[in-house]
Protein backbone atom coordinates (compact mmCIF):
# COMPACT_ATOMS: atom_id res chain seq x y z
CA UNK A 1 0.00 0.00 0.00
CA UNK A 2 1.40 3.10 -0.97
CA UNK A 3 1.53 6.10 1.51
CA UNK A 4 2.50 10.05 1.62
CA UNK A 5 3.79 11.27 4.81
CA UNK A 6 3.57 14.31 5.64
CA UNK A 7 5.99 16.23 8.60
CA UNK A 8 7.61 19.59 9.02
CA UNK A 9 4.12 21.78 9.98
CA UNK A 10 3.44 23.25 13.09
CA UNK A 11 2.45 26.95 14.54
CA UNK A 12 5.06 29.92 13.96
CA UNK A 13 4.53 33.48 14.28
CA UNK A 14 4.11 36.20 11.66
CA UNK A 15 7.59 36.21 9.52
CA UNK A 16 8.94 32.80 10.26
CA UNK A 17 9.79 30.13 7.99
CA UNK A 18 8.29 26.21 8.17
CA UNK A 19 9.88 23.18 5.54
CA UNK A 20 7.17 20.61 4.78
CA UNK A 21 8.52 17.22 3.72
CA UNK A 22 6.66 14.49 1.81
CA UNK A 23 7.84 11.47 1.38
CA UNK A 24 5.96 8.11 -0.39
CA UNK A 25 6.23 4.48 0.64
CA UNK A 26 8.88 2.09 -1.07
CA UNK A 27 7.87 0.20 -3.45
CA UNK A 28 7.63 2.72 -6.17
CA UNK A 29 8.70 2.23 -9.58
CA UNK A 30 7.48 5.91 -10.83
CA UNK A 31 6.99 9.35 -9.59
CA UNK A 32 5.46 12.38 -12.03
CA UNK A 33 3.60 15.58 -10.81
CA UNK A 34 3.95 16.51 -7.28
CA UNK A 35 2.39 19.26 -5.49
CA UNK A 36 1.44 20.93 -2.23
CA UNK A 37 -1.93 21.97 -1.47
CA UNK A 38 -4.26 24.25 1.42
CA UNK A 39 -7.37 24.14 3.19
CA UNK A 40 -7.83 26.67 4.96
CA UNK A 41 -11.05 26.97 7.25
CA UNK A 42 -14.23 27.47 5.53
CA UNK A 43 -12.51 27.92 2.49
CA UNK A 44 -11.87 25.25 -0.42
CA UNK A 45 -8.89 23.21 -1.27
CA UNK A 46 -6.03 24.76 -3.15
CA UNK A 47 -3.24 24.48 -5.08
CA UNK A 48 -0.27 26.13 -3.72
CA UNK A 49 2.38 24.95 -5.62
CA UNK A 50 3.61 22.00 -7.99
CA UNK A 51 6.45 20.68 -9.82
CA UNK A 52 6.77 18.47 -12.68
CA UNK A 53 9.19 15.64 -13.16
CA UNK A 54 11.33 17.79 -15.30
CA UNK A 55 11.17 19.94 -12.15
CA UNK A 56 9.09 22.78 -13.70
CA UNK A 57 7.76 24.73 -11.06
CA UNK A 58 4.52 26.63 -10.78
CA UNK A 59 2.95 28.54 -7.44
CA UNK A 60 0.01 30.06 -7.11
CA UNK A 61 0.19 34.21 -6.83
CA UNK A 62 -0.37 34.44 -2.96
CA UNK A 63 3.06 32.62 -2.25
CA UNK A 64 5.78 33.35 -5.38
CA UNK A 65 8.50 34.62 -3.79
CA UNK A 66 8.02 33.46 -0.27
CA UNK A 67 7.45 29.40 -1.26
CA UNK A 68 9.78 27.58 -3.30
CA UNK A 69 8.98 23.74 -4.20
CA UNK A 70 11.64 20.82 -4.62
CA UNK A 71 11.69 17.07 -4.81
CA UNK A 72 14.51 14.23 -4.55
CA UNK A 73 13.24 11.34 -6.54
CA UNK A 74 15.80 9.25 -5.11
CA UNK A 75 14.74 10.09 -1.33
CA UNK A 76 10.85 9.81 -2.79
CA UNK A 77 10.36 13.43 -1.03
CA UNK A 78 8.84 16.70 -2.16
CA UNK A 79 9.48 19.91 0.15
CA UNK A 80 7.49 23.11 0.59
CA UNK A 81 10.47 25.78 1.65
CA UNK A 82 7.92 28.43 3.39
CA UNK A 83 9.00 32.19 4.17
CA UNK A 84 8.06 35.30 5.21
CA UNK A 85 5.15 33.61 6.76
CA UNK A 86 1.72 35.60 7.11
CA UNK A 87 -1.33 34.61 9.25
CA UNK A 88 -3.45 33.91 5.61
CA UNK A 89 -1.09 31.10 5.51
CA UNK A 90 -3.07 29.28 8.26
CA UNK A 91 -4.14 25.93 6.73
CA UNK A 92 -3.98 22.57 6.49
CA UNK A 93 -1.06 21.86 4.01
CA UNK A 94 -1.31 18.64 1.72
CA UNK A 95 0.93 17.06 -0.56
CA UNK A 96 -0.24 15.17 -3.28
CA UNK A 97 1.98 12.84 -6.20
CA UNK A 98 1.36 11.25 -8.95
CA UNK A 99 2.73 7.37 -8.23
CA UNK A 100 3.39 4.09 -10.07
CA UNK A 101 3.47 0.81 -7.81
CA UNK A 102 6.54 -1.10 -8.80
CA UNK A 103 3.15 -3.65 -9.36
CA UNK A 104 1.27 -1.22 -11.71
CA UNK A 105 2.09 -0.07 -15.36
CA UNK A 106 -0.35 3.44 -14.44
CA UNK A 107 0.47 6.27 -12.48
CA UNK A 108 -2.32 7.05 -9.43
CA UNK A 109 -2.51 9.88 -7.63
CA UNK A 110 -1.91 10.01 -4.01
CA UNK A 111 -2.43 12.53 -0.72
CA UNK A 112 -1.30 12.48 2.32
CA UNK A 113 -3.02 12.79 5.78
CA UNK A 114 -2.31 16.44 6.22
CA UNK A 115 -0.57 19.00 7.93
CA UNK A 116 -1.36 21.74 10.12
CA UNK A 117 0.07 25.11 9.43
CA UNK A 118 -0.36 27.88 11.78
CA UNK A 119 0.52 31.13 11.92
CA UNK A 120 -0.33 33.95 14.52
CA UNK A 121 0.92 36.44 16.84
């Protein structure tokens, strides 16, 4: 069974930085897209930021500049590099890849369980 774990988030104030780390299960044979995603409360699931397997990198407008995206495909890990941190940042954080089972000849998409990102004076 393939899993994304998820570690790095936490509760910082106003200015600080946070590194997310994702990394899948063994028994992968594949890994494409990856990307980070937010929920924040009462509000509805977005992307944040996302890289390609050729390591192109996209981020939504709220974050360029302050959140820069990388992945080791050896280490099966994607990070979220956070700065400058502001209080709108408060979410849940989520990473999300694209996956083939050494078992499989098809990428799936997987998420993992979460994070919690807060930020407040």
């Amino acid at each position: 069974q393939v899993q994304l774990v998820e570690t790095g988030g936490g509760s910082v104030q106003p200015g600080e930085s946070l590194t997310l780390s994702c990394t899948a299960s063994e028994g992968i044979s594949g890994i494409d897209n990856m990307a980070w995603y937010r929920q924040a409360p009462g509000k509805q699931r977005e992307l944040v930021a996302s890289i390609t397997y050729g390591e192109v990198k996209k981020y939504t407008d709220s974050v360029k500049g302050r959140f820069t995206i990388s992945r080791d495909d050896v280490k099966r890990t994607v990070w979220l590099q956070m700065n400058s941190l502001k209080p709108e940042d408060t979410a849940v954080y989520y990473c999300t890849a694209d996956l083939q089972h050494l078992n499989s000849t098809v990428y799936s998409t997987w998420w993992g369980q979460g994070t919690q990102v807060t930020v407040s004076s």
